[in-house]
N, C-alpha and C. Protein backbone atom coordinates (compact mmCIF):
# COMPACT_ATOMS: atom_id res chain seq x y z
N UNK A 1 158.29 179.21 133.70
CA UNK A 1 159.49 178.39 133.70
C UNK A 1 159.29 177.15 134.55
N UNK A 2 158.51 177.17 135.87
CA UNK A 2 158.52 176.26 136.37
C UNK A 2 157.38 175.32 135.74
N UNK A 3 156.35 175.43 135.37
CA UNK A 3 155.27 174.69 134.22
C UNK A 3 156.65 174.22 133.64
N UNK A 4 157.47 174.56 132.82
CA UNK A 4 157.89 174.10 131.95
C UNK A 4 159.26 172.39 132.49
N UNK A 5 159.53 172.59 133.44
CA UNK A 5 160.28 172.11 134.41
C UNK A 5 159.10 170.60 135.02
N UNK A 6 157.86 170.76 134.75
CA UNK A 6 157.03 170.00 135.15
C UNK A 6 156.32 169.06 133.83
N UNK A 7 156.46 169.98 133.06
CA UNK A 7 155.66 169.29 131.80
C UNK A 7 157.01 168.69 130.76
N UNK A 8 158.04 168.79 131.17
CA UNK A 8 159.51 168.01 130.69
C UNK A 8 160.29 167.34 131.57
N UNK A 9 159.67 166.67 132.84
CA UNK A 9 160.86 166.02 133.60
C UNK A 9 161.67 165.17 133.34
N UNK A 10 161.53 164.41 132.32
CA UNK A 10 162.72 164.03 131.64
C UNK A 10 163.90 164.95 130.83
N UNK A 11 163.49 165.77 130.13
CA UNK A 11 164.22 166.66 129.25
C UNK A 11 165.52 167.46 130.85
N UNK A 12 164.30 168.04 131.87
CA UNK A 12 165.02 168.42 133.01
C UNK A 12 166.02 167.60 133.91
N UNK A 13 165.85 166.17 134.02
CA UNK A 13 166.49 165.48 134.57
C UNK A 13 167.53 165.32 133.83
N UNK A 14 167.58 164.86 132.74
CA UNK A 14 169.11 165.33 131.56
C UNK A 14 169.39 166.41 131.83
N UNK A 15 168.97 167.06 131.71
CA UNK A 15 169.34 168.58 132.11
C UNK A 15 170.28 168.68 133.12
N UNK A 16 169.81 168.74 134.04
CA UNK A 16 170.70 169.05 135.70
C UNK A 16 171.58 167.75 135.75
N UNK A 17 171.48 166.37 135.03
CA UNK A 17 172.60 165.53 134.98
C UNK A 17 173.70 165.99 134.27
N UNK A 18 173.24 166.45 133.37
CA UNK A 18 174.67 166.92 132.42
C UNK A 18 175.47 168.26 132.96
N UNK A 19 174.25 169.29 133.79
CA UNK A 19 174.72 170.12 134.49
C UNK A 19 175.71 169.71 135.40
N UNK A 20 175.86 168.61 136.15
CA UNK A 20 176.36 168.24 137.35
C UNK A 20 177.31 167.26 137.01
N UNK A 21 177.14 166.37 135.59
CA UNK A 21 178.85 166.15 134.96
C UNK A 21 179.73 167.43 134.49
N UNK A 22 179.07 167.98 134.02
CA UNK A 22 179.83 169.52 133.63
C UNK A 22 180.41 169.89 134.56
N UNK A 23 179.81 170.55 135.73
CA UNK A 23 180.68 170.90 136.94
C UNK A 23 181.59 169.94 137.99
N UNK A 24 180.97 168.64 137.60
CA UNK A 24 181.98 167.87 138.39
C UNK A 24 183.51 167.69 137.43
N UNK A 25 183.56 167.86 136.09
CA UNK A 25 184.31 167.11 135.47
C UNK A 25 185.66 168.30 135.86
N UNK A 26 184.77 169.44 135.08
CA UNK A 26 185.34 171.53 135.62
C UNK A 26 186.32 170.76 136.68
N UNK A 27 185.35 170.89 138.11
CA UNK A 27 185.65 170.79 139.43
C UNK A 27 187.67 169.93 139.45
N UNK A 28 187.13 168.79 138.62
CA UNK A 28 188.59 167.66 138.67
C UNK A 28 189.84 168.58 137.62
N UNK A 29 188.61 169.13 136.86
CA UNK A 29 189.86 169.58 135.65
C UNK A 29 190.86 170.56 136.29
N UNK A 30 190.37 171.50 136.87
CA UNK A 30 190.92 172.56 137.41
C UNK A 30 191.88 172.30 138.91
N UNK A 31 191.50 171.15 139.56
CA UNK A 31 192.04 170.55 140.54
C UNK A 31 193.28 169.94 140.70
N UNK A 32 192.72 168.45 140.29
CA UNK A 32 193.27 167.56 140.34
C UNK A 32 194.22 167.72 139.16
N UNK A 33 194.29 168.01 137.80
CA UNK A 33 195.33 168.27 136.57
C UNK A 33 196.06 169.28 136.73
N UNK A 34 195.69 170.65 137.95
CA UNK A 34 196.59 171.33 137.61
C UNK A 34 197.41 170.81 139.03
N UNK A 35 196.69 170.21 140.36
CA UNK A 35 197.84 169.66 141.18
C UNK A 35 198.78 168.80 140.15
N UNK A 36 198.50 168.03 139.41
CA UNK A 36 199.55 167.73 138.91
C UNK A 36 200.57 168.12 137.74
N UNK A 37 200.17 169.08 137.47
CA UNK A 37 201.14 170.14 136.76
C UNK A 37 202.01 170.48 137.25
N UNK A 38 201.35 171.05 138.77
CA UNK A 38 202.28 171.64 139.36
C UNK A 38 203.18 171.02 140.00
N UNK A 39 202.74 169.58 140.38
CA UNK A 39 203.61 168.42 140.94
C UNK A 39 204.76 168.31 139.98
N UNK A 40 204.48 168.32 138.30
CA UNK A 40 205.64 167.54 137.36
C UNK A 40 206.37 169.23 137.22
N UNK A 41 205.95 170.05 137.52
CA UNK A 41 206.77 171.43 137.55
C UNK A 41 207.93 171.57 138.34
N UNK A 42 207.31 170.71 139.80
CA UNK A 42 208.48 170.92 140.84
C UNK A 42 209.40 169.67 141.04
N UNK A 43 208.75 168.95 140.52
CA UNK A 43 209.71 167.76 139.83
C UNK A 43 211.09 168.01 138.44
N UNK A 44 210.36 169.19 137.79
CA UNK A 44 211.40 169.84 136.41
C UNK A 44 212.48 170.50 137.71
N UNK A 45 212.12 170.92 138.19
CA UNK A 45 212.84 172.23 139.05
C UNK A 45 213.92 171.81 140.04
N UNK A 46 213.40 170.41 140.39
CA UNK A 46 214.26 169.95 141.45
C UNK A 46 215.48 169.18 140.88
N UNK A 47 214.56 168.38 139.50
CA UNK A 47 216.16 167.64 137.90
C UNK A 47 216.61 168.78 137.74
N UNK A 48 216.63 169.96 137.57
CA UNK A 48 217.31 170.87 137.25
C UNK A 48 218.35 171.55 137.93
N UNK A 49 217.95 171.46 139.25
CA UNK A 49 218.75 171.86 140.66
C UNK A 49 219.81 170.78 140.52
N UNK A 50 219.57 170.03 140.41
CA UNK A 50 220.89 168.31 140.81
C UNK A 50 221.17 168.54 139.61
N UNK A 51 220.87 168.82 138.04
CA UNK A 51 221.76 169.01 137.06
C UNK A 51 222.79 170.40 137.09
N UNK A 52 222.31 171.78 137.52
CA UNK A 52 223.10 172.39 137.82
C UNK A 52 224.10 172.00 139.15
N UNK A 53 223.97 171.15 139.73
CA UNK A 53 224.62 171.07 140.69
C UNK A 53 226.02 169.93 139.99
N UNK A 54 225.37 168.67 139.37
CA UNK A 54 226.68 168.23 138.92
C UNK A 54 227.36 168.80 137.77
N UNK A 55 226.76 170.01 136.95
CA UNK A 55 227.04 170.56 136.38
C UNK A 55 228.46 171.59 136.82
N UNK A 56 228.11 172.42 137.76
CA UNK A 56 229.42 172.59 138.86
C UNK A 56 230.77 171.88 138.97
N UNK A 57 230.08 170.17 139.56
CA UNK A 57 230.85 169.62 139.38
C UNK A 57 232.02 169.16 138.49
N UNK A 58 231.21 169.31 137.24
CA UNK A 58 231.78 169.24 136.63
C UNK A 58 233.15 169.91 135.62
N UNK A 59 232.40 170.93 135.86
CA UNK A 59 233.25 172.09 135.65
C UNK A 59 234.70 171.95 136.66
N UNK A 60 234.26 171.70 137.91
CA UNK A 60 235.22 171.71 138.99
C UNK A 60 236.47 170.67 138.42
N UNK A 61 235.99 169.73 138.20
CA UNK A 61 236.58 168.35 138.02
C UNK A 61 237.63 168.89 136.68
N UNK A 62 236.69 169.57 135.93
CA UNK A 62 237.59 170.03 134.68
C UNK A 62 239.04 170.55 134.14
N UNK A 63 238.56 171.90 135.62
CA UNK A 63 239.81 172.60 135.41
C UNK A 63 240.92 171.79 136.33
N UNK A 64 239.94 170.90 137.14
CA UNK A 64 241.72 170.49 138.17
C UNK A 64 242.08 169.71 136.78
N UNK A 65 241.57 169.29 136.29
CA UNK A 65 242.46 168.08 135.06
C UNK A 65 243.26 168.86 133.84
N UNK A 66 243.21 169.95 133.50
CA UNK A 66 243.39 170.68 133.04
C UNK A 66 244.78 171.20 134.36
N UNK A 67 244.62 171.17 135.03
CA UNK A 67 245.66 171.54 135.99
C UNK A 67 246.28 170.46 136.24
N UNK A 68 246.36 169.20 136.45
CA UNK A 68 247.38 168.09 136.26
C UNK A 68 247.79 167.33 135.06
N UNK A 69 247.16 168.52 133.83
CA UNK A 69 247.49 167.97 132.42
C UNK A 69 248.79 168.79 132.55
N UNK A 70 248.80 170.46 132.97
CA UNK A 70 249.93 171.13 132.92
C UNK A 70 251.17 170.61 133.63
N UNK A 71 250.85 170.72 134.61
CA UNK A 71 251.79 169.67 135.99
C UNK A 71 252.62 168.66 135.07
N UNK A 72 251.26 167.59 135.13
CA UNK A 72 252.10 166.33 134.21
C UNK A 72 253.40 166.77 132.50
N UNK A 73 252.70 167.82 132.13
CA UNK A 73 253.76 168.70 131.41
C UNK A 73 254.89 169.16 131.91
N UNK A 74 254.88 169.57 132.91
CA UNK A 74 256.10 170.01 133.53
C UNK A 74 256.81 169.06 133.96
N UNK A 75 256.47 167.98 134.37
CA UNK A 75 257.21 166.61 134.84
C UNK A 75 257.57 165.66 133.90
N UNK A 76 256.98 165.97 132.67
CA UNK A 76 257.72 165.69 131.44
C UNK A 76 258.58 166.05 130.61
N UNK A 77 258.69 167.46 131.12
CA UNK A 77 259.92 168.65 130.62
C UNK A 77 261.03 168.43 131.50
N UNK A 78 260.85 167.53 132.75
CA UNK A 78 261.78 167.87 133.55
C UNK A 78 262.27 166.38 133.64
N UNK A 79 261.39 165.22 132.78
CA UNK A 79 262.35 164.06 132.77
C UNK A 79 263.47 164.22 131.50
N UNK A 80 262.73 164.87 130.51
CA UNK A 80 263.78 165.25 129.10
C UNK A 80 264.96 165.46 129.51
N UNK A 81 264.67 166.77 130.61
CA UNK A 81 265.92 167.48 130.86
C UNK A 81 266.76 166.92 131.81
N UNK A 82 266.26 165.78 132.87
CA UNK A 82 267.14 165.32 133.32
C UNK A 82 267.53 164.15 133.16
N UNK A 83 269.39 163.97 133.53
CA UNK A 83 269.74 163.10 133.55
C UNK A 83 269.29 161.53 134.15
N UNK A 84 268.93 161.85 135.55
CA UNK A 84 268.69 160.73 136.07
C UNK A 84 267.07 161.22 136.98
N UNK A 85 266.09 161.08 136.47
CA UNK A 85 265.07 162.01 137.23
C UNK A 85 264.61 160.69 137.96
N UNK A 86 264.75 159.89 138.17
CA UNK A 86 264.55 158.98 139.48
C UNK A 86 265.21 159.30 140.69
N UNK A 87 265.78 159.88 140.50
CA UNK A 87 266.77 160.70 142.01
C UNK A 87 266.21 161.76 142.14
N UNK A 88 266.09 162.61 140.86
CA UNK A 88 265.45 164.10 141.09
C UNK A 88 263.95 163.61 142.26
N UNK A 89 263.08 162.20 141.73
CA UNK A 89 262.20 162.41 142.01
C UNK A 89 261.86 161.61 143.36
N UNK A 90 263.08 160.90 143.87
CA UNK A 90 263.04 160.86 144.84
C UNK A 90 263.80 161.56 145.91
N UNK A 91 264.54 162.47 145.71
CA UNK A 91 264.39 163.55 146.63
C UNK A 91 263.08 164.57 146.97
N UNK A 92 262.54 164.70 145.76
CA UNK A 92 261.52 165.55 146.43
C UNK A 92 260.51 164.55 147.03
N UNK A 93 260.18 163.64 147.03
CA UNK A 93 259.73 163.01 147.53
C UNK A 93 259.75 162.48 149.05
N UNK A 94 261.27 162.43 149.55
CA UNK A 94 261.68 162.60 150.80
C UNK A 94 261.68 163.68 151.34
N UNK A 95 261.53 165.16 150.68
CA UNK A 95 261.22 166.38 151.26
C UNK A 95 259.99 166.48 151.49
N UNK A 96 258.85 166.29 150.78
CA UNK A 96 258.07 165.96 151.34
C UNK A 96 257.47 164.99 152.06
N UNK A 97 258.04 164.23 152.31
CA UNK A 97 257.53 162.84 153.77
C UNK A 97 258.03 163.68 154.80
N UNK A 98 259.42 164.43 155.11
CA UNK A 98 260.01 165.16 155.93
C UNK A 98 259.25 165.79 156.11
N UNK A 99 258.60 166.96 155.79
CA UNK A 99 257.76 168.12 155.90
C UNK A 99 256.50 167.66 156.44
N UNK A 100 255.78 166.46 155.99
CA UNK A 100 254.66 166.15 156.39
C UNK A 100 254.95 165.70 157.77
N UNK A 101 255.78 164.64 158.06
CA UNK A 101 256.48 164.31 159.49
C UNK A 101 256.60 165.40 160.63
N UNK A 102 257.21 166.68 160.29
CA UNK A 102 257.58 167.69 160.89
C UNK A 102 256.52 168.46 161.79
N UNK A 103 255.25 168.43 160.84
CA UNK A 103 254.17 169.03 160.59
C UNK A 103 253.16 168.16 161.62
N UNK A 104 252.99 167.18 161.29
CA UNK A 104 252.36 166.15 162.40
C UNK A 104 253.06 166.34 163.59
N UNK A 105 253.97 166.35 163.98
CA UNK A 105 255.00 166.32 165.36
C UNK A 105 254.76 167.99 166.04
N UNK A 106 254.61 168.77 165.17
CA UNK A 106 254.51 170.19 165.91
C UNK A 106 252.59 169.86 166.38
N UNK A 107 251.84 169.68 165.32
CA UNK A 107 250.49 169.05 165.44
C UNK A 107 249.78 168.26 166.79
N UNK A 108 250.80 167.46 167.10
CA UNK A 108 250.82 166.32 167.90
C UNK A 108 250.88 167.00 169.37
N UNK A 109 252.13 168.02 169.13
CA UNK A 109 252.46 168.59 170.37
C UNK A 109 251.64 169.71 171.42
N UNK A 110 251.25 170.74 170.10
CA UNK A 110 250.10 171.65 170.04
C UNK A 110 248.60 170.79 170.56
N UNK A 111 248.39 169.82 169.92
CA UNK A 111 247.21 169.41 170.02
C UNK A 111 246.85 167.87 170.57
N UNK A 112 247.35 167.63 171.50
CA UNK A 112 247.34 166.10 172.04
C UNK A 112 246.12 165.45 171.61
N UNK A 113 244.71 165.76 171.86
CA UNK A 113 243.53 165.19 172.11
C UNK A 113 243.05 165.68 170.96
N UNK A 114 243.32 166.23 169.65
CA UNK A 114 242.82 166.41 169.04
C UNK A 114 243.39 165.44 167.69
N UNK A 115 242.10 164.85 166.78
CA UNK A 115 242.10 163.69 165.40
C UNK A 115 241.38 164.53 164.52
N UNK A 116 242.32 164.50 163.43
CA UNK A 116 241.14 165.06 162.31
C UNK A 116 240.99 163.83 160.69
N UNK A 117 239.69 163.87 160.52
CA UNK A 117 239.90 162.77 159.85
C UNK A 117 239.14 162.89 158.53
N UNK A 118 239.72 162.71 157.50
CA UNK A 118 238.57 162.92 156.23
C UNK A 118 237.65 161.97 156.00
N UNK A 119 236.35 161.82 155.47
CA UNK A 119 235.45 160.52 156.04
C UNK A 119 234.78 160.99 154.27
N UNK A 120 234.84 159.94 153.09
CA UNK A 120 234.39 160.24 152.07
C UNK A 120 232.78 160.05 152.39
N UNK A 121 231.96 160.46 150.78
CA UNK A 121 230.50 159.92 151.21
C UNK A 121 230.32 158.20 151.11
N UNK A 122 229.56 158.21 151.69
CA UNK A 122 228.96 156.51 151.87
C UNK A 122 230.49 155.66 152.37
N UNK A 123 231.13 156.27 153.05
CA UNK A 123 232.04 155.60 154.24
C UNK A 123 231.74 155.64 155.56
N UNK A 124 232.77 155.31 156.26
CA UNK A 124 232.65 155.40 157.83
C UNK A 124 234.06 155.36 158.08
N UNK A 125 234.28 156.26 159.65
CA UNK A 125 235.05 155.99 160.09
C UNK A 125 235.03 155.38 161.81
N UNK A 126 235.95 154.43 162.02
CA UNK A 126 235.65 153.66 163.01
C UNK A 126 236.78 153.56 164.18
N UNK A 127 236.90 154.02 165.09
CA UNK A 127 237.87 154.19 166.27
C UNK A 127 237.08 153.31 166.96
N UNK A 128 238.18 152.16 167.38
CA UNK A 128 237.80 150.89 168.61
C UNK A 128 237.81 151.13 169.58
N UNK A 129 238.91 152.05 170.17
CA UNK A 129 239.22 153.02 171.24
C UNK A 129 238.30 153.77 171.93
N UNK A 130 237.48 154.68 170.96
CA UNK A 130 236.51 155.16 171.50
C UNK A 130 234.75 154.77 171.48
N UNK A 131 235.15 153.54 170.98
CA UNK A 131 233.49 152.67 170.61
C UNK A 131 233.11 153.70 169.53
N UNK A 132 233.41 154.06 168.40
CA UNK A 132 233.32 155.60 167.65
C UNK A 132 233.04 155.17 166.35
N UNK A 133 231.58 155.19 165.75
CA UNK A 133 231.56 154.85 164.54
C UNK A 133 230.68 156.02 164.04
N UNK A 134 231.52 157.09 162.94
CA UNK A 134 231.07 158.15 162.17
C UNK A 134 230.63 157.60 160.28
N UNK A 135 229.31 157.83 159.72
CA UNK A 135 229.24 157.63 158.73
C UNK A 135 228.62 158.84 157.72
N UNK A 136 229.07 158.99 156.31
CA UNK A 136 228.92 160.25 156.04
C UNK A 136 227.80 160.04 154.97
N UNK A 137 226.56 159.92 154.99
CA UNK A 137 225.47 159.93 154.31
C UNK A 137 225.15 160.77 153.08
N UNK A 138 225.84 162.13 153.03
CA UNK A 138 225.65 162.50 152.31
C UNK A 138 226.37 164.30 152.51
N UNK A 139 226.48 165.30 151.62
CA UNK A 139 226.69 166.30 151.48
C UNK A 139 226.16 166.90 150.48
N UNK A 140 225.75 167.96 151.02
CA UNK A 140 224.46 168.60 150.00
C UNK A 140 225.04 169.97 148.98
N UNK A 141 224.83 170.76 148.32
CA UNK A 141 225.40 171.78 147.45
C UNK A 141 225.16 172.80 148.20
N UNK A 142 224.50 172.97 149.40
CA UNK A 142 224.45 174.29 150.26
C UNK A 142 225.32 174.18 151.15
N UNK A 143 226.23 172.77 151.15
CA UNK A 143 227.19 172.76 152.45
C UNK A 143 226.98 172.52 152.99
N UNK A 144 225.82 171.25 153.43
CA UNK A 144 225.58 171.10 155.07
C UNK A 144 225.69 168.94 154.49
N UNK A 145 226.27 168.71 155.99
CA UNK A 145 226.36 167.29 156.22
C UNK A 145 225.49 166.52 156.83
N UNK A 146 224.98 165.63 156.28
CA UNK A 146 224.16 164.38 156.95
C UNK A 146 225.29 163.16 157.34
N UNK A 147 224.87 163.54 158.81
CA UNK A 147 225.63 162.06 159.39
C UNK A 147 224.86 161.03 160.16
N UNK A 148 225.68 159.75 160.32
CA UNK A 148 225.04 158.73 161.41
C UNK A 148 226.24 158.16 162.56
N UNK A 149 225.99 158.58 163.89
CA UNK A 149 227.11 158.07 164.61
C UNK A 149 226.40 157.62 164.97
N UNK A 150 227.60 156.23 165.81
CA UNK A 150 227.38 155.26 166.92
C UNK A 150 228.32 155.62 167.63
N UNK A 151 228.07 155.77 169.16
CA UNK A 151 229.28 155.75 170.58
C UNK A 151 228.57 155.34 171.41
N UNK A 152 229.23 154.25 172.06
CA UNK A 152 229.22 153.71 172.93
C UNK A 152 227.90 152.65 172.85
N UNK A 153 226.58 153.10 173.69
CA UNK A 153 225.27 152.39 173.52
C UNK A 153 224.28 152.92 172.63
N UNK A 154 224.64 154.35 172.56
CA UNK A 154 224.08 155.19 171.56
C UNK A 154 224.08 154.82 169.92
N UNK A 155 223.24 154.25 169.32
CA UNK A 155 223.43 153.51 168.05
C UNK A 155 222.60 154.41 167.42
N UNK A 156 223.61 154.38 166.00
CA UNK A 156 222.46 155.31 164.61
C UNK A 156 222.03 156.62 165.17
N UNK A 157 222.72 157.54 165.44
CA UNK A 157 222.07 158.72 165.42
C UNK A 157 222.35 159.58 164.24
N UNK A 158 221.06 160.10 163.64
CA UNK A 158 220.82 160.78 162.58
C UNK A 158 221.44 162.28 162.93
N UNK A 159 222.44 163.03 162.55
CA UNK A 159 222.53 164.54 162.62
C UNK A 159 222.36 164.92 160.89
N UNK A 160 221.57 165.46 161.20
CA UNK A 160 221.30 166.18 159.52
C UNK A 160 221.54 167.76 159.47
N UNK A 161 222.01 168.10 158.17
CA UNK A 161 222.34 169.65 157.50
C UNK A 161 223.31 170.65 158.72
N UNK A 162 223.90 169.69 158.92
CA UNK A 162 225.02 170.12 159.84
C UNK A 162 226.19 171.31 158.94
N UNK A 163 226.73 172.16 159.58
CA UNK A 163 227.24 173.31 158.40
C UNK A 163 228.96 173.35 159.54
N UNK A 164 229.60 173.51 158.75
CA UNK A 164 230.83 173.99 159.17
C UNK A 164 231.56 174.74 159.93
N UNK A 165 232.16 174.21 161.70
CA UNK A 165 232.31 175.17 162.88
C UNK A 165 231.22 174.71 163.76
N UNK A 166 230.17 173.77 163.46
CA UNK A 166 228.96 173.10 164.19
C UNK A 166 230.03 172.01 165.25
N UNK A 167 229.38 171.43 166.07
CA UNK A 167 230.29 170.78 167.26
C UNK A 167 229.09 169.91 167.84
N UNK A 168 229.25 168.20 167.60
CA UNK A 168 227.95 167.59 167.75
C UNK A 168 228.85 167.38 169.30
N UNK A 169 228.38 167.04 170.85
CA UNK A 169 228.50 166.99 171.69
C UNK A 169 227.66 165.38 171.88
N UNK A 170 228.94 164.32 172.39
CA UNK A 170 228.24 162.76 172.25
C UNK A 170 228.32 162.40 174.01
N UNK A 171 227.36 161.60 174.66
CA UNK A 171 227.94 161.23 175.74
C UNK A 171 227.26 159.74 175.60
N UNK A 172 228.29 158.79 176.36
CA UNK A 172 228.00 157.30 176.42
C UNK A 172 229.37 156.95 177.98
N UNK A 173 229.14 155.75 178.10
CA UNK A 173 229.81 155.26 179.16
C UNK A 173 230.88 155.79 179.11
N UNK A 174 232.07 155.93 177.76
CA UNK A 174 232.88 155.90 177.70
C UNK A 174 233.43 157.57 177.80
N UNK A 175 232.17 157.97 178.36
CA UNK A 175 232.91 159.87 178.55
C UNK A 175 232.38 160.55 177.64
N UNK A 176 232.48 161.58 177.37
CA UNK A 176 231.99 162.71 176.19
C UNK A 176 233.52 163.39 175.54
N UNK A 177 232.80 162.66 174.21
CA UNK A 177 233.32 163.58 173.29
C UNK A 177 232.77 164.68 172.51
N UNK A 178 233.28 165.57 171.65
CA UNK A 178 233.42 166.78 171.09
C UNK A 178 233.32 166.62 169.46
N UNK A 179 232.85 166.58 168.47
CA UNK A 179 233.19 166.38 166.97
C UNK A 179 232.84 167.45 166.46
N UNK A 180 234.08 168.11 165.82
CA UNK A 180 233.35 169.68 165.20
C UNK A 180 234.18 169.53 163.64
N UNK A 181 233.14 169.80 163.12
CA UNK A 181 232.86 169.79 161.16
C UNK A 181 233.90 170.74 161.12
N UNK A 182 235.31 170.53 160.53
CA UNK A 182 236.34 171.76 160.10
C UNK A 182 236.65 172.24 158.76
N UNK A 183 236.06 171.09 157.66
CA UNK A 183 235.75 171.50 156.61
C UNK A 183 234.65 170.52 155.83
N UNK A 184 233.96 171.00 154.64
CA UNK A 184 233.05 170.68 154.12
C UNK A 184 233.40 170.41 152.47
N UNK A 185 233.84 169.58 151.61
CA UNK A 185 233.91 169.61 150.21
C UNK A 185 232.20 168.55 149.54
N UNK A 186 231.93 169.64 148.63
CA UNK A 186 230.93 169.14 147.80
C UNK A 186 231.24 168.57 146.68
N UNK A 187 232.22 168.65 146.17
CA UNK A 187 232.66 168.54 145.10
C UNK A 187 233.11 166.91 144.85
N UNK A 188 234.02 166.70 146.18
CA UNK A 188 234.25 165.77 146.23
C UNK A 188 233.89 164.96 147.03
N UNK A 189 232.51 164.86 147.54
CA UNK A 189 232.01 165.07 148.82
C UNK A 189 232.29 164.31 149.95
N UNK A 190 233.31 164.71 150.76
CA UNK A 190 233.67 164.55 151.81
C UNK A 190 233.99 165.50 152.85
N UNK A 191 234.14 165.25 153.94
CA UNK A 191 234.28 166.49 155.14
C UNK A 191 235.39 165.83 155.71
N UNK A 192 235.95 167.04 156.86
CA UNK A 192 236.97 166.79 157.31
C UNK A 192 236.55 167.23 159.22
N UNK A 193 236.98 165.88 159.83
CA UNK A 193 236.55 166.31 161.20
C UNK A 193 237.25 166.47 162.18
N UNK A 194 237.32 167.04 163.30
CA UNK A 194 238.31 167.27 164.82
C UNK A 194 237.21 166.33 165.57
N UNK A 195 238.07 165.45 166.59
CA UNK A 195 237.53 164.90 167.73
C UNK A 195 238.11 164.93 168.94
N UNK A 196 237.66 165.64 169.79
CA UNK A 196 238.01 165.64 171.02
C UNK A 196 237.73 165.28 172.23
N UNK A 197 238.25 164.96 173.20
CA UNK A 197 237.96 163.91 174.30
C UNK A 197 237.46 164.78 175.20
């Protein structure tokens, strides 16, 4: 075999070249094409996650409309039937400003130092008072909040996947405050916050 390896070194040098494209090409095929298989796999997986997710949404969105199609039915049964439903509908209307009034004032009393504030996504909310700028980056389908505050000298701080009953603790010149996540909506994605002095 080896005579033969000597009396063909050309035939052999093709040889072990084509051997060594063969295994290099193998080497990429098996590599590099299936990293990217697996790359456009977890790319399917992750469109699929955010489609079931507004998929949810959607659903969500559905039945409330479906629930103020009925409503709006009933408030159409009830202009037929009444005589003057501009009165009907501003009494209830003053029962509820009353009630909400009532409700804040017991609120107020119970809870001096405490603000709760709904902050949609890609808003902010901004208290001058307390140098206090909260922005809501985002809300995720597992329930957790990405925020960015500013207080005081403290600028842009990132809190990420923050979950509900969490309590970010801020300090700047102006004293320490308290901000604790009291509710979380994905749906509509906004949160609702307590701040305390």
């Amino acid at each position: 075999m080896a005579n033969w390896f000597e009396a063909n070194p050309t035939k052999s040098i093709i040889g072990y070249t084509l051997l060594i494209i063969g295994a290099s090409w193998a080497f990429y095929k098996f590599t590099f094409e299936e990293s990217k298989i697996d790359n456009y796999k977890s790319q399917i997986e992750t469109k699929q996650a955010t489609i079931s997710q507004y998929q949810a949404r959607i659903e969500y969105l559905e039945e409330e409309n479906m629930r103020f199609k009925s409503e709006l039915k009933d408030f159409e049964e009830w202009n037929s039937k009444t005589e003057n439903p501009t009165l009907f509908y501003k009494s209830q209307y003053e029962k509820t400003i009353l009630s909400r009034i009532d409700s804040t004032k017991t609120n107020m009393l119970v809870k001096s130092n405490l603000e709760k504030i709904i902050i949609n996504k890609s808003e902010s909310y901004i208290n001058k008072d307390l140098d206090l700028i909260i922005g809501l980056k985002d809300v995720s389908v597992n329930y957790g909040t990405y925020l960015n505050i500013s207080y005081g000298n403290n600028l842009n701080n990132i809190f990420d996947n923050k979950k509900v009953g969490e309590t970010i603790i801020l300090k700047s010149n102006k004293g320490q405050i308290k901000i604790t996540i009291n509710k979380i909506n994905y749906v509509y994605s906004n949160i609702e916050i307590s701040i305390h002095k």
